[in-house]
C-alpha atoms as a PDB file:
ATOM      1  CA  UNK A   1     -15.107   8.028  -7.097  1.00  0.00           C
ATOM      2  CA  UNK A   2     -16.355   7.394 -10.825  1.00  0.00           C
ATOM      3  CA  UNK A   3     -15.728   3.729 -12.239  1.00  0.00           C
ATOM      4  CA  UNK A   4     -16.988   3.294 -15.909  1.00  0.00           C
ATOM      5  CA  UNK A   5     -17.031  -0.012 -18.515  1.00  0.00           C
ATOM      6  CA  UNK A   6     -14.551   0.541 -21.206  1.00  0.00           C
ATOM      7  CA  UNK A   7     -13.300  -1.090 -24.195  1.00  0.00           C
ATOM      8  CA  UNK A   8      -9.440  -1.706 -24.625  1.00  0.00           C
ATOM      9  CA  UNK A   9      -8.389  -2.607 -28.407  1.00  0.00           C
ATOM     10  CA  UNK A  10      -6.530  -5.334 -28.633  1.00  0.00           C
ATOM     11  CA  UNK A  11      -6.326  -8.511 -30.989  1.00  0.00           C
ATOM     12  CA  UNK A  12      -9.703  -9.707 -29.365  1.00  0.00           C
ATOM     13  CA  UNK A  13     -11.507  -6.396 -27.196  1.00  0.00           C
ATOM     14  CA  UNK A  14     -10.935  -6.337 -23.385  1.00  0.00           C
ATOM     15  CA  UNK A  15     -13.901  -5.641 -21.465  1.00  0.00           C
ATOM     16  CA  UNK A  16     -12.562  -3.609 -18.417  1.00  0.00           C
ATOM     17  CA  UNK A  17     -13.196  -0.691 -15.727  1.00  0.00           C
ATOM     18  CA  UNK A  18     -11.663   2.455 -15.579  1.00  0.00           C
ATOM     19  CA  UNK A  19     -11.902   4.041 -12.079  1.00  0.00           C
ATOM     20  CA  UNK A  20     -11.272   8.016 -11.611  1.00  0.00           C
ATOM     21  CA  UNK A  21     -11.037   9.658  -8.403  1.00  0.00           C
ATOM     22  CA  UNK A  22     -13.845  12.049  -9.207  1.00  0.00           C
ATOM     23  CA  UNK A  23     -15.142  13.199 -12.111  1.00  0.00           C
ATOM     24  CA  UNK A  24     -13.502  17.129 -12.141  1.00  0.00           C
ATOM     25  CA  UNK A  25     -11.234  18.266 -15.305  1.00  0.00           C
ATOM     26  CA  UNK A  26      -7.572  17.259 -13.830  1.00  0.00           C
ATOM     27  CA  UNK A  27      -5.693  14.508 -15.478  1.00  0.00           C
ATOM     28  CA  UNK A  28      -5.113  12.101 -12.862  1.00  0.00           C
ATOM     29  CA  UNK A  29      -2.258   9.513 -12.544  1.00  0.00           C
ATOM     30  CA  UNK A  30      -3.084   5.974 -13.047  1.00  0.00           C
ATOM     31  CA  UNK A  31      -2.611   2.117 -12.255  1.00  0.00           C
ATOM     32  CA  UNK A  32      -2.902  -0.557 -14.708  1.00  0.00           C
ATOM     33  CA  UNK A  33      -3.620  -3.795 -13.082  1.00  0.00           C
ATOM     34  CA  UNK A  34      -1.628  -7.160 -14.511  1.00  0.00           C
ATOM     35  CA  UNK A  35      -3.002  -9.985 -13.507  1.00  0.00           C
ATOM     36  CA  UNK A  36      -1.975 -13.395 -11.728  1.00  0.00           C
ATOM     37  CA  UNK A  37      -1.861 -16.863 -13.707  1.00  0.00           C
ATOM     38  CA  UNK A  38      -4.747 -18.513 -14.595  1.00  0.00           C
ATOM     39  CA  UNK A  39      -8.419 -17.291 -16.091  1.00  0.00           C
ATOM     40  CA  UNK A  40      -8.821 -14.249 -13.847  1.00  0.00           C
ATOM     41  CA  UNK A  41     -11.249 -11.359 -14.017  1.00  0.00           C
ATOM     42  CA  UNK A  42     -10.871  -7.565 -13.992  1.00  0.00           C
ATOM     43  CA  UNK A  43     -11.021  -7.796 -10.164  1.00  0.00           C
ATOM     44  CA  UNK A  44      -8.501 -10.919  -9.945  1.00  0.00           C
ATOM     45  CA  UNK A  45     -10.754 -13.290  -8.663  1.00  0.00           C
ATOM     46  CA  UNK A  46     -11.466 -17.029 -10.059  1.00  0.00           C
ATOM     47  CA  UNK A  47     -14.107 -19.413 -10.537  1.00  0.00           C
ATOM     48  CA  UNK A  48     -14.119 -20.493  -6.830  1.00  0.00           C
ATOM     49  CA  UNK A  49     -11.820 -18.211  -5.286  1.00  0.00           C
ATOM     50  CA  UNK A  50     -13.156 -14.395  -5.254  1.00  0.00           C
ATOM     51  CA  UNK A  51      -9.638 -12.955  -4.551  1.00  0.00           C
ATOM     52  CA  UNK A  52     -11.064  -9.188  -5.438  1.00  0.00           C
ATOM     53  CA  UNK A  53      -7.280  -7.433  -4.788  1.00  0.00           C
ATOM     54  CA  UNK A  54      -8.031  -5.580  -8.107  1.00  0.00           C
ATOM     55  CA  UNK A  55     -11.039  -4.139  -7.446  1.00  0.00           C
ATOM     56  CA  UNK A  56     -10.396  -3.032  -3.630  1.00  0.00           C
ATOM     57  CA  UNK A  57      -6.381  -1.541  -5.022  1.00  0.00           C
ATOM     58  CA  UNK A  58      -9.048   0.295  -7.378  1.00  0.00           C
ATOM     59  CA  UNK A  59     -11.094   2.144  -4.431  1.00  0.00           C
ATOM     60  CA  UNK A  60      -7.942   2.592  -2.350  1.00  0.00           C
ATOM     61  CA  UNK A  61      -6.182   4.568  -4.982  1.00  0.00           C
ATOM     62  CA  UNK A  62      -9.386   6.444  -5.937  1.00  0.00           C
ATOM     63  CA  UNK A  63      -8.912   7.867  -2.690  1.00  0.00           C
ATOM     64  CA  UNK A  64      -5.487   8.852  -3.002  1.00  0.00           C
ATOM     65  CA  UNK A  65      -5.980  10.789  -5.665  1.00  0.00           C
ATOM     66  CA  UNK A  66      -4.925   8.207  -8.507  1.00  0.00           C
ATOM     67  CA  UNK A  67      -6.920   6.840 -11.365  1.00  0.00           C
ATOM     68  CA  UNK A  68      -7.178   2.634 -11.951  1.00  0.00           C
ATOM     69  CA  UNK A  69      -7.536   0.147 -15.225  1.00  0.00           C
ATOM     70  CA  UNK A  70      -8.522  -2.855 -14.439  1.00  0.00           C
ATOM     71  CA  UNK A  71     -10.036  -5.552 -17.766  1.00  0.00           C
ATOM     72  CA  UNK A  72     -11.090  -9.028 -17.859  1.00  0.00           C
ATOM     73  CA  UNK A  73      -8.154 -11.670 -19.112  1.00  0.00           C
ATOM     74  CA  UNK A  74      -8.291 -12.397 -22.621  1.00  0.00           C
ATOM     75  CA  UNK A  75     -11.001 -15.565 -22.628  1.00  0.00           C
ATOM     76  CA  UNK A  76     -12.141 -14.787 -19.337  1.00  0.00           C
ATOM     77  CA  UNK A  77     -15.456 -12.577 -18.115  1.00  0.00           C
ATOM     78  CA  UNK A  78     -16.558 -10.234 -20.915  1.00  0.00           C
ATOM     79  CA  UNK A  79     -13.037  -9.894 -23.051  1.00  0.00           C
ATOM     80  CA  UNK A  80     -13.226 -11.875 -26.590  1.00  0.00           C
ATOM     81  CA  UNK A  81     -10.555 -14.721 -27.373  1.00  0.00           C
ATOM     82  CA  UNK A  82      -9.756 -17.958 -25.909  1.00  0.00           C
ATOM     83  CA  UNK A  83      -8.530 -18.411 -22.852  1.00  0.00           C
ATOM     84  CA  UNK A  84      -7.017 -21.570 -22.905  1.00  0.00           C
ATOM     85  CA  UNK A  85      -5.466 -20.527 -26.682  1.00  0.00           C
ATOM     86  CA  UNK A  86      -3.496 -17.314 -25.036  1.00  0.00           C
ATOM     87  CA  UNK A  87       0.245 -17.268 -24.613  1.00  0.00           C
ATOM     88  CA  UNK A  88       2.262 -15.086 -22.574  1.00  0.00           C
ATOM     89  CA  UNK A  89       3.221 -12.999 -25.169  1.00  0.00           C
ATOM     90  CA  UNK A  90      -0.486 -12.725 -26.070  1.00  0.00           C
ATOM     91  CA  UNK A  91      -0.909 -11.066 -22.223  1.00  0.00           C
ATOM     92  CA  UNK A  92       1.614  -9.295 -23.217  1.00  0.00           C
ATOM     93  CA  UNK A  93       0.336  -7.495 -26.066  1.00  0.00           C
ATOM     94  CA  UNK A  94      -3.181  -6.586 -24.116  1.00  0.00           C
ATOM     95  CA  UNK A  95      -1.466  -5.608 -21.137  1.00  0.00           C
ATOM     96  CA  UNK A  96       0.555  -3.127 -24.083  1.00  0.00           C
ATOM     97  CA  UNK A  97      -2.743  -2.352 -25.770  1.00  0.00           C
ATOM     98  CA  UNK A  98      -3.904  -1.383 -22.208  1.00  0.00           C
ATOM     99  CA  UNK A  99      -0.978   1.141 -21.293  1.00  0.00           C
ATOM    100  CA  UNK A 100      -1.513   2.931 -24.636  1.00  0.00           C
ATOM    101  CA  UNK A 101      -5.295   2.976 -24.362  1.00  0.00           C
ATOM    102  CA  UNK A 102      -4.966   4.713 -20.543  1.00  0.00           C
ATOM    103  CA  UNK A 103      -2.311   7.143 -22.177  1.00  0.00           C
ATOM    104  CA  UNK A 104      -5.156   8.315 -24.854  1.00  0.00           C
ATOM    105  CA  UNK A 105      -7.970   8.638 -22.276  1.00  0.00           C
ATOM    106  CA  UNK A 106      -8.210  12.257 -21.352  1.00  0.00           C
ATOM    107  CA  UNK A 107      -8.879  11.803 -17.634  1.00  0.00           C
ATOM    108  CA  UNK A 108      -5.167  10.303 -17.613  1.00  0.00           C
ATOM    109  CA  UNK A 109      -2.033  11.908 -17.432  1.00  0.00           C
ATOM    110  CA  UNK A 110       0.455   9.756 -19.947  1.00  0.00           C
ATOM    111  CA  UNK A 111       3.573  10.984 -18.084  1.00  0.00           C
ATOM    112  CA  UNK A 112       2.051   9.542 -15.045  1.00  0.00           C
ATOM    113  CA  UNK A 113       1.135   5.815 -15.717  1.00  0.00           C
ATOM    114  CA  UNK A 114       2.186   2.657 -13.394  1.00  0.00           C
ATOM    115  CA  UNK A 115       1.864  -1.079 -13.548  1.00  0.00           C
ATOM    116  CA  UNK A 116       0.601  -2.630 -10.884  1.00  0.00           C
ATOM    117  CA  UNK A 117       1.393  -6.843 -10.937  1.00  0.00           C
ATOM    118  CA  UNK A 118       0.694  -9.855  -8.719  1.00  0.00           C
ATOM    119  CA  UNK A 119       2.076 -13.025  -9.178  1.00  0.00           C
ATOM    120  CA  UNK A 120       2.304 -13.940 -12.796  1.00  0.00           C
ATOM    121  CA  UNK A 121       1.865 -10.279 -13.628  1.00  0.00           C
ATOM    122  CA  UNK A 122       4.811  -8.857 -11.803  1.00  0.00           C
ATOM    123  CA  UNK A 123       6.642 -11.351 -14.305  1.00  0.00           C
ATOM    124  CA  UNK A 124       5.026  -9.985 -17.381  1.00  0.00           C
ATOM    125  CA  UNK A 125       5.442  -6.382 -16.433  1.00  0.00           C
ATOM    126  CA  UNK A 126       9.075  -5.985 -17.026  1.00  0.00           C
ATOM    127  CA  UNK A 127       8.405  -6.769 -20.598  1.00  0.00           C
ATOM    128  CA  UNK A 128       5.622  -4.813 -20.886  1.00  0.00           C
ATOM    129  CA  UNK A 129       7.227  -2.117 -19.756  1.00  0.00           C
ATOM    130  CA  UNK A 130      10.236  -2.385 -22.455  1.00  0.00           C
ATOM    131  CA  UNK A 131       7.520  -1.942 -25.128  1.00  0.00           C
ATOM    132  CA  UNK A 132       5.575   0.604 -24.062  1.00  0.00           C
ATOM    133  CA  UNK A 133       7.233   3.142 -21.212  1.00  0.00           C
ATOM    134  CA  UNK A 134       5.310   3.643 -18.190  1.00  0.00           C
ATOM    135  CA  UNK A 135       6.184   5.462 -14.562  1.00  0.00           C
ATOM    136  CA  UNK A 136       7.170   2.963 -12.080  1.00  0.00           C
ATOM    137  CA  UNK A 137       6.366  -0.870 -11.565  1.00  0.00           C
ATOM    138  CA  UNK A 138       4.193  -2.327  -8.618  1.00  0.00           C
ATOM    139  CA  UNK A 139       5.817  -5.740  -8.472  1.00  0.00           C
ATOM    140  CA  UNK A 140       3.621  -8.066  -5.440  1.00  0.00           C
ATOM    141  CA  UNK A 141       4.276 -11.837  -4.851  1.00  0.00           C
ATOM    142  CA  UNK A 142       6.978 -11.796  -8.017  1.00  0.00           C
ATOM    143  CA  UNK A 143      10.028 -14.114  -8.571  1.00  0.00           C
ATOM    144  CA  UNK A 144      12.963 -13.721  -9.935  1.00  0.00           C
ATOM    145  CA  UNK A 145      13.509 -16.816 -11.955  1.00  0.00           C
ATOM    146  CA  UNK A 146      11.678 -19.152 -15.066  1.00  0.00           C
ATOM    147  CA  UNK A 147       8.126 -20.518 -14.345  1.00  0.00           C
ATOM    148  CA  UNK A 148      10.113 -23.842 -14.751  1.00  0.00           C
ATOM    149  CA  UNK A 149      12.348 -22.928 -11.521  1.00  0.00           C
ATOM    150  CA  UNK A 150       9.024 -21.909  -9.891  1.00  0.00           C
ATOM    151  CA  UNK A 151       7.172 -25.145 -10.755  1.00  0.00           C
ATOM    152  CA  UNK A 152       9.906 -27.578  -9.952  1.00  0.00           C
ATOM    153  CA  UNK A 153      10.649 -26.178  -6.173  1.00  0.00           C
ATOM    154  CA  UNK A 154       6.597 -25.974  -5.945  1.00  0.00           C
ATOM    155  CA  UNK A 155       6.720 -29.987  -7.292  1.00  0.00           C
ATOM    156  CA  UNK A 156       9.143 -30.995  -4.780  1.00  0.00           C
ATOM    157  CA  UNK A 157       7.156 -29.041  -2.030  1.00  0.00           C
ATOM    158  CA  UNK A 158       4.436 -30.765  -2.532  1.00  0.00           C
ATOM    159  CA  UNK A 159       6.936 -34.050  -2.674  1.00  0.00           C
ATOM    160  CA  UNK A 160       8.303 -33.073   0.595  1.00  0.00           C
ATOM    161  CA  UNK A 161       4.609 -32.526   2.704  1.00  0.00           C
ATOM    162  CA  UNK A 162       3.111 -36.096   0.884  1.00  0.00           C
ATOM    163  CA  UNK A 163       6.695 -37.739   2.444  1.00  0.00           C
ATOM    164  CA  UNK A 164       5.958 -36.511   5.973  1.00  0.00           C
ATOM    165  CA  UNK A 165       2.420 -37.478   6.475  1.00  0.00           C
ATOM    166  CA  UNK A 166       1.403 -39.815   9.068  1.00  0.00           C
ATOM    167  CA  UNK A 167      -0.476 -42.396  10.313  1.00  0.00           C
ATOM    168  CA  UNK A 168      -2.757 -44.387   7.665  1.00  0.00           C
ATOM    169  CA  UNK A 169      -2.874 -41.943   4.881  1.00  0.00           C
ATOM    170  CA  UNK A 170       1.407 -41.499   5.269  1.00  0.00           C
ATOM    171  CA  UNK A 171       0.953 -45.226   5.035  1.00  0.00           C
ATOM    172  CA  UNK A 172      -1.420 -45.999   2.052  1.00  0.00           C
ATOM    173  CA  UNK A 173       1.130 -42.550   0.661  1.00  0.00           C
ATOM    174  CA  UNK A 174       4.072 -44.712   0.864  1.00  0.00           C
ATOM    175  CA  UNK A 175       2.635 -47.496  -0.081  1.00  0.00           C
ATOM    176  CA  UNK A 176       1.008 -46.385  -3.561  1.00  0.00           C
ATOM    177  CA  UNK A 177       4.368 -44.374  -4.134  1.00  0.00           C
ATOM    178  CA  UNK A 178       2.224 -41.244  -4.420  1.00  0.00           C
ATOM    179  CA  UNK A 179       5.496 -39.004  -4.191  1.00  0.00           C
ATOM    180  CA  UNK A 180       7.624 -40.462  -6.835  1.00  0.00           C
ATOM    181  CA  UNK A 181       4.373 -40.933  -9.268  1.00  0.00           C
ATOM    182  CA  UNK A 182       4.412 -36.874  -8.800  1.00  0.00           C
ATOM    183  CA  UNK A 183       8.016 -36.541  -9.569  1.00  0.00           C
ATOM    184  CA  UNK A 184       7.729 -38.560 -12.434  1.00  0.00           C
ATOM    185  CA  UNK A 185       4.434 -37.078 -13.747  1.00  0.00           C
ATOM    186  CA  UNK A 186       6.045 -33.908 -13.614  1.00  0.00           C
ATOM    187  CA  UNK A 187       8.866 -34.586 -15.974  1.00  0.00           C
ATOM    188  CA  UNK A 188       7.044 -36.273 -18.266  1.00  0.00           C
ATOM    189  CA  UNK A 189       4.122 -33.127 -18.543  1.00  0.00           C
ATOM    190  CA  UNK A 190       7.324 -30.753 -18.807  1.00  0.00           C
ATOM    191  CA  UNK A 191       8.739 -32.561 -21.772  1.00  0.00           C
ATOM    192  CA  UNK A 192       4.911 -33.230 -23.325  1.00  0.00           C
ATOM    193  CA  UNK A 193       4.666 -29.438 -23.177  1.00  0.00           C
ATOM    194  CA  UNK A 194       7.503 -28.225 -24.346  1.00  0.00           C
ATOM    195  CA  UNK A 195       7.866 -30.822 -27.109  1.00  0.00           C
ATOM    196  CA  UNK A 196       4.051 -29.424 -28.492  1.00  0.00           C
ATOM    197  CA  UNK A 197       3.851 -27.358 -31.432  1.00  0.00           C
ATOM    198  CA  UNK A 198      -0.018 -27.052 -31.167  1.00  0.00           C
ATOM    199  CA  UNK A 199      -1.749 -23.727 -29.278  1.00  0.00           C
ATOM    200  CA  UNK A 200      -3.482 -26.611 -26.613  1.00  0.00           C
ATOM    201  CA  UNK A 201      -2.804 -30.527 -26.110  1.00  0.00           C
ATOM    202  CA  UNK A 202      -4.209 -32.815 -23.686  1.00  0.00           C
ATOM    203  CA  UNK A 203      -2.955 -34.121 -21.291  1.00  0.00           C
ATOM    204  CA  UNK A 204      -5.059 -36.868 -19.141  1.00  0.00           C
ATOM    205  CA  UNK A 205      -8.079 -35.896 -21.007  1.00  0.00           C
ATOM    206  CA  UNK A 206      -7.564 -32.303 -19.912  1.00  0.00           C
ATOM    207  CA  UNK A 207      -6.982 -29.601 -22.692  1.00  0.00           C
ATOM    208  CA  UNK A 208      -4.150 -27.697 -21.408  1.00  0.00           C
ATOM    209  CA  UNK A 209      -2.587 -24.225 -22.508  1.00  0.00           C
ATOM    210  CA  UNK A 210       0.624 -25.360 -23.837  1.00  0.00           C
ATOM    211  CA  UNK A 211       1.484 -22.315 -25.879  1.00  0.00           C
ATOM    212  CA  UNK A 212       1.779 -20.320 -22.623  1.00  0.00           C
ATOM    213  CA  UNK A 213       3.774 -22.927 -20.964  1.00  0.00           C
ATOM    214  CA  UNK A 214       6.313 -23.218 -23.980  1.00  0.00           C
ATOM    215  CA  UNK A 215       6.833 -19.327 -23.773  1.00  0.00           C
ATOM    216  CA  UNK A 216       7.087 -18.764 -19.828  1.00  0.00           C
ATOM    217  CA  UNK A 217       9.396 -22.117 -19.616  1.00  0.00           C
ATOM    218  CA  UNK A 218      11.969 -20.549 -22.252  1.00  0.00           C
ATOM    219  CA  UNK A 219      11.465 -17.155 -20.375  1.00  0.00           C
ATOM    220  CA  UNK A 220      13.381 -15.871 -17.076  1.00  0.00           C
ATOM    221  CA  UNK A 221      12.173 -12.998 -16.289  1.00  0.00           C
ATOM    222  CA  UNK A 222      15.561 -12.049 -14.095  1.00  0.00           C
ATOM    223  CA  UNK A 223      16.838 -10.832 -17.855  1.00  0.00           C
ATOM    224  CA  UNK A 224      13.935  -8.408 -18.296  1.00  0.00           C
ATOM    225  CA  UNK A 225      14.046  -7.033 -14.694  1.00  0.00           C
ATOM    226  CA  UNK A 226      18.074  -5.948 -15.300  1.00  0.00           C
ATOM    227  CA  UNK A 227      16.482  -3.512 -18.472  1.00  0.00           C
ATOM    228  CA  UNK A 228      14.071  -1.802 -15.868  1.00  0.00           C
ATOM    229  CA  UNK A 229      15.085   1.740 -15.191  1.00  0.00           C
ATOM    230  CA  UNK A 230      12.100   3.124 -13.748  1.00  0.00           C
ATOM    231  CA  UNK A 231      11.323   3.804  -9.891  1.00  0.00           C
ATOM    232  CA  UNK A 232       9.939  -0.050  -8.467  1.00  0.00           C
ATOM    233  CA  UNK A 233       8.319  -1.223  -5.534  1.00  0.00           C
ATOM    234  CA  UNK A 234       8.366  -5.127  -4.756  1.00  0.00           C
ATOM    235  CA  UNK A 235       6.495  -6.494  -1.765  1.00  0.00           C
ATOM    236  CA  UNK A 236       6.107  -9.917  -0.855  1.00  0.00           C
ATOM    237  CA  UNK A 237       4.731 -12.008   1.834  1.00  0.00           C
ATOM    238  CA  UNK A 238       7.058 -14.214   4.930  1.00  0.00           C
ATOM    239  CA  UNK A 239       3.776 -16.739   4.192  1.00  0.00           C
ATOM    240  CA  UNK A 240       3.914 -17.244   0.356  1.00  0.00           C
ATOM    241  CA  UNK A 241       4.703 -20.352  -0.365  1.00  0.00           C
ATOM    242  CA  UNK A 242       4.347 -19.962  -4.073  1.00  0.00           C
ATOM    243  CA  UNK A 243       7.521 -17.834  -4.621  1.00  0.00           C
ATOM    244  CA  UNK A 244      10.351 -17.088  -2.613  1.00  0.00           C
ATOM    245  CA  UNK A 245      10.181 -14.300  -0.202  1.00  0.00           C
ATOM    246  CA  UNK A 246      13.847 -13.466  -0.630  1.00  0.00           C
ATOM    247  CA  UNK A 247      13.420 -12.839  -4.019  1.00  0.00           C
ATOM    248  CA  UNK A 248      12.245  -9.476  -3.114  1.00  0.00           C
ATOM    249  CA  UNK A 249      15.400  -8.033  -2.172  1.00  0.00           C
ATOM    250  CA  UNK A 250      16.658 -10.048  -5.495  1.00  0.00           C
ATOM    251  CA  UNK A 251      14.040  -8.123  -7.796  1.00  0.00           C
ATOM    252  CA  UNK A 252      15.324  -5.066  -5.910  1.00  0.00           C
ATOM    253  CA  UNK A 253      18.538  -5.624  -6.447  1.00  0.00           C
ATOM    254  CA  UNK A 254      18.696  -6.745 -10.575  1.00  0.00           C
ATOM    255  CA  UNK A 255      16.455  -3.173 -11.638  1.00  0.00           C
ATOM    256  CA  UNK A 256      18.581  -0.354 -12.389  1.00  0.00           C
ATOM    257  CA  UNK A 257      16.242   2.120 -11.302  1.00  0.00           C
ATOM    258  CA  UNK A 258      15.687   3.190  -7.741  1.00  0.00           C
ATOM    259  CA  UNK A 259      13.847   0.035  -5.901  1.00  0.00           C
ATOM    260  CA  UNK A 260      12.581  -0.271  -2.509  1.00  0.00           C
ATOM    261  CA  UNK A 261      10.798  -3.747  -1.209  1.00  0.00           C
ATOM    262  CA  UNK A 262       9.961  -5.127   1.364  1.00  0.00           C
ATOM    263  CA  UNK A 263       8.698  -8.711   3.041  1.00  0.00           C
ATOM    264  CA  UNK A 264       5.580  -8.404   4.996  1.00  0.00           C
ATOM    265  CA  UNK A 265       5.186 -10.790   7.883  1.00  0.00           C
ATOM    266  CA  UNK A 266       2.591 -13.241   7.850  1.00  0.00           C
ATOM    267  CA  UNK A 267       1.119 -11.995   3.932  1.00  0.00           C
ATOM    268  CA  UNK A 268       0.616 -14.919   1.810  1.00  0.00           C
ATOM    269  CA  UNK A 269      -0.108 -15.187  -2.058  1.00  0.00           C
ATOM    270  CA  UNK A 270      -3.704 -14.371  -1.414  1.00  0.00           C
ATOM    271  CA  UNK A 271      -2.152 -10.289  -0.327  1.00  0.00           C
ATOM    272  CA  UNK A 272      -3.880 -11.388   3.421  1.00  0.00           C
ATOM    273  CA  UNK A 273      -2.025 -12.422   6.569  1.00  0.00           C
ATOM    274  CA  UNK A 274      -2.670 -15.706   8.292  1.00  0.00           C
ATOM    275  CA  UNK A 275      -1.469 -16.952  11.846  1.00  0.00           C
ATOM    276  CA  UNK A 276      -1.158 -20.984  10.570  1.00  0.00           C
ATOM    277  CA  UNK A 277       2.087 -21.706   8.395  1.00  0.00           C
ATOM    278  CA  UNK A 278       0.889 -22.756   4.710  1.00  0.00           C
ATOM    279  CA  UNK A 279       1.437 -26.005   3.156  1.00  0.00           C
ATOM    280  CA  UNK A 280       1.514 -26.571  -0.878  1.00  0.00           C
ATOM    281  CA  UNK A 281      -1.399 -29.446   0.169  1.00  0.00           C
ATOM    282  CA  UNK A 282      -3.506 -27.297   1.906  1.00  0.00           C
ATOM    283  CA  UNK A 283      -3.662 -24.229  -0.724  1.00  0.00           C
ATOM    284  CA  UNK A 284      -7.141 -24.867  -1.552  1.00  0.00           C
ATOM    285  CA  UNK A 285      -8.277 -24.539   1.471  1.00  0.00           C
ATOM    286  CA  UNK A 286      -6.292 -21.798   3.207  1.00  0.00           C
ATOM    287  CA  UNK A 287      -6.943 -19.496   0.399  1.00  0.00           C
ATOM    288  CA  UNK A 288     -10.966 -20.049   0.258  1.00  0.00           C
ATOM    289  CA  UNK A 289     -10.694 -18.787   4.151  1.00  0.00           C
ATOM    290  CA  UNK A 290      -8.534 -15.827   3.410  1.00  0.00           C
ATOM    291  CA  UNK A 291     -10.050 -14.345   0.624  1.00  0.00           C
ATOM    292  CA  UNK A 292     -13.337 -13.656   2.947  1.00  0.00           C
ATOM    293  CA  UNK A 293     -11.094 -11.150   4.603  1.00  0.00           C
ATOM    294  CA  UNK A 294     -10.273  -7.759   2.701  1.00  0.00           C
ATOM    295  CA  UNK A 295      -6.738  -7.354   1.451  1.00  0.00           C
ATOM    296  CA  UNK A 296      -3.587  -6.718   4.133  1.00  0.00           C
ATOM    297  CA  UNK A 297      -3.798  -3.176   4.937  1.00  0.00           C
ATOM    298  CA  UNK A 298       0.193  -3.187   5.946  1.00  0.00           C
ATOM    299  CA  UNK A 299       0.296  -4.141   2.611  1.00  0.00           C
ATOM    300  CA  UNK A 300      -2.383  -1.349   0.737  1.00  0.00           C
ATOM    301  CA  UNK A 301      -0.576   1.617   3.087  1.00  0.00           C
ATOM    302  CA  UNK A 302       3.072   0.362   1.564  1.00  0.00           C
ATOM    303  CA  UNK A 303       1.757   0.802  -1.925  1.00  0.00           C
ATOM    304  CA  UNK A 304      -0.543   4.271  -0.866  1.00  0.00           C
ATOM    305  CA  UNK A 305       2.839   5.847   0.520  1.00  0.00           C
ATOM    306  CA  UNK A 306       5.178   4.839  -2.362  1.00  0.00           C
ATOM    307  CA  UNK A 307       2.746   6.168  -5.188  1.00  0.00           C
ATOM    308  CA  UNK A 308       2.501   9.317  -3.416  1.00  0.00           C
ATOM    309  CA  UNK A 309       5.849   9.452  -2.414  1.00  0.00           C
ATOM    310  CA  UNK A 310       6.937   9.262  -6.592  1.00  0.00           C
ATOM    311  CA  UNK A 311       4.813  12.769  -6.495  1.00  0.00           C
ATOM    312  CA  UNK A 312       5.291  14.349  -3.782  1.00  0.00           C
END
C-alpha cells in the first residue's frame, strides 16, 4: 500500500491523501470519500470524536485491489476556505473538483471511479454524480428526505426522551418546560435561517453556517436519487438513530440503476455496533465509546464484496 499528500483544485485547494494499492504500472479503480456534516477531516473524524471510517475504508480497499481519495473539508485540517462560510453546493463543487482530479491521475482508471458517502455525504453524492459521471455510489447512513424532515423527527426525539425522564431531573424537566422551550427554539432558528441572506448569522452569540442550512432545507435529496442510473449500494444501521433505517430499502427503491442495501443489526451512525439501544440525549457519549473500536467489519465485508462484485 502507497498513500501520498495531494492537492485537489478547487475554489480554495483541498489538502487530501491518495492511497494506491501498490505502487506497480496498472491503473487501479478508485473510491472518493464524501464526507458527513460538520467540519470533518480527510479521515472523517472531528474535534473530539476521532471517527477515522475514512482512513481505515482507505487500507481495506488498498487490499482489495482498489485505489482511495480521501481530502480535508473545505475550512477544515489543511484545505483553504472557511468552514463555517461553505454551502452545500460549495461541497458540492470540491467533491466535483475531486472526481475529475482522480480521473486525471494516472494511477486511476477514469472508467472505474466510485463515491463512497456517509451521512451527509450519501446526500450530496447523487448530485455530484449528475455533474460529473462516476461508476457506482456507496450510499452509508443516508436518508431519503430534506435535512428539514431529518432535523424535525431528530427535534421531537429529543422532545420525546426529555418527556420521559424521571425522578428529580423529569421533575425540574417539567417544571422549567425544557421540552416545549426546544420545540419552540427550533421553529424560531428554522425561520432565522432561512429568512438570512448573509453567508453566517448568529444565533445566541454563536456564528452559525446559514448558507448551508438555506440550501440543504430547500433541497430533498429523494429528487436527485430518482436521476441515479448507476449500480448503488446503501447500508444502514438497525441502531442509527439519526436517519431512518427503512430508508434504505427507500434509497434502493427511487435509483434507477441496479441497487442492493441492506440494514445491519446493531450498526449505528458511528459504522460500529453497540449492544445498548441509543438515545438522541445520550449521542455524545455513546459515540466517544464507539469510535475506540475499529469500524463494523459486517459492514467493511458488504462494501469489499459489492466493489468486487461490479468487476468481477
Amino acid at each position: 500500500m502507497q498513500a501520498q499528500d495531494v492537492t485537489v483544485p478547487s475554489a480554495f485547494p483541498l489538502q487530501g491523501t491518495l492511497t494506491l494499492p501498490h505502487s506497480g504500472g496498472e491503473k487501479f479503480p478508485a473510491v472518493l470519500f464524501l464526507h458527513g456534516s460538520g467540519p470533518i477531516d480527510r479521515n472523517s473524524d472531528a474535534k473530539g470524536l476521532p471517527i477515522n471510517a475514512f482512513k481505515q475504508f482507505a487500507e481495506q480497499f488498498a487490499r482489495i485491489g482498489f485505489a482511495s481519495l480521501r481530502y480535508d473539508k473545505r475550512g477544515v485540517g489543511k484545505s483553504g476556505g472557511s468552514f463555517v462560510e461553505t454551502g452545500m453546493y460549495d461541497l458540492i463543487d470540491d467533491a466535483v473538483a475531486a472526481v475529475k482530479f482522480l480521473k486525471q491521475q494516472p494511477q486511476i482508471d477514469p472508467e472505474r471511479i466510485y463515491l463512497l458517502g456517509h451521512s451527509e455525504g450519501a446526500i450530496l453524492a447523487p448530485q455530484v454524480l449528475e455533474r460529473e459521471p462516476v461508476t457506482g455510489l456507496i450510499l452509508l447512513s443516508g436518508v431519503a428526505e430534506s435535512l428539514k424532515a431529518t432535523v424535525d423527527r431528530q427535534n421531537e426525539m429529543v422532545i420525546t426522551e426529555l418527556d420521559k425522564l424521571t425522578g428529580f431531573k423529569g421533575f425540574l424537566i417539567r417544571l422549567l418546560g425544557v421540552a416545549n422551550k426546544v420545540r419552540k427554539d427550533s421553529v424560531k432558528t428554522y425561520h432565522k435561517l432561512t429568512s438570512s441572506t448573509t453567508d453566517t448569522i448568529r444565533i445566541k452569540g454563536i456564528k452559525v453556517n446559514a448558507k448551508w442550512f438555506r440550501e440543504h432545507y430547500a433541497y430533498d435529496v429523494s429528487t436527485s436519487l430518482a436521476n441515479v442510473t448507476c449500480p448503488t449500494l446503501v447500508i444502514t444501521g438497525s441502531k442509527d438513530i439519526q436517519v431512518l433505517p427503512a430508508h434504505a430499502e427507500a434509497i434502493a427503491a427511487l435509483v434507477q440503476g441496479p441497487a442492493e442495501w441492506h440494514v445491519i443489526q446493531g450498526l449505528t451512525h458511528m459504522l460500529r455496533k453497540t449492544d445498548v439501544e441509543p438515545t438522541m440525549l445520550g449521542l455524545k457519549k455513546d459515540y466517544a465509546q464507539a469510535v475506540r473500536q475499529p469500524i463494523d467489519q459486517e459492514l467493511v465485508s458488504l462494501v469489499n464484496n459489492w466493489l468486487q462484485a461490479q468487476h468481477a
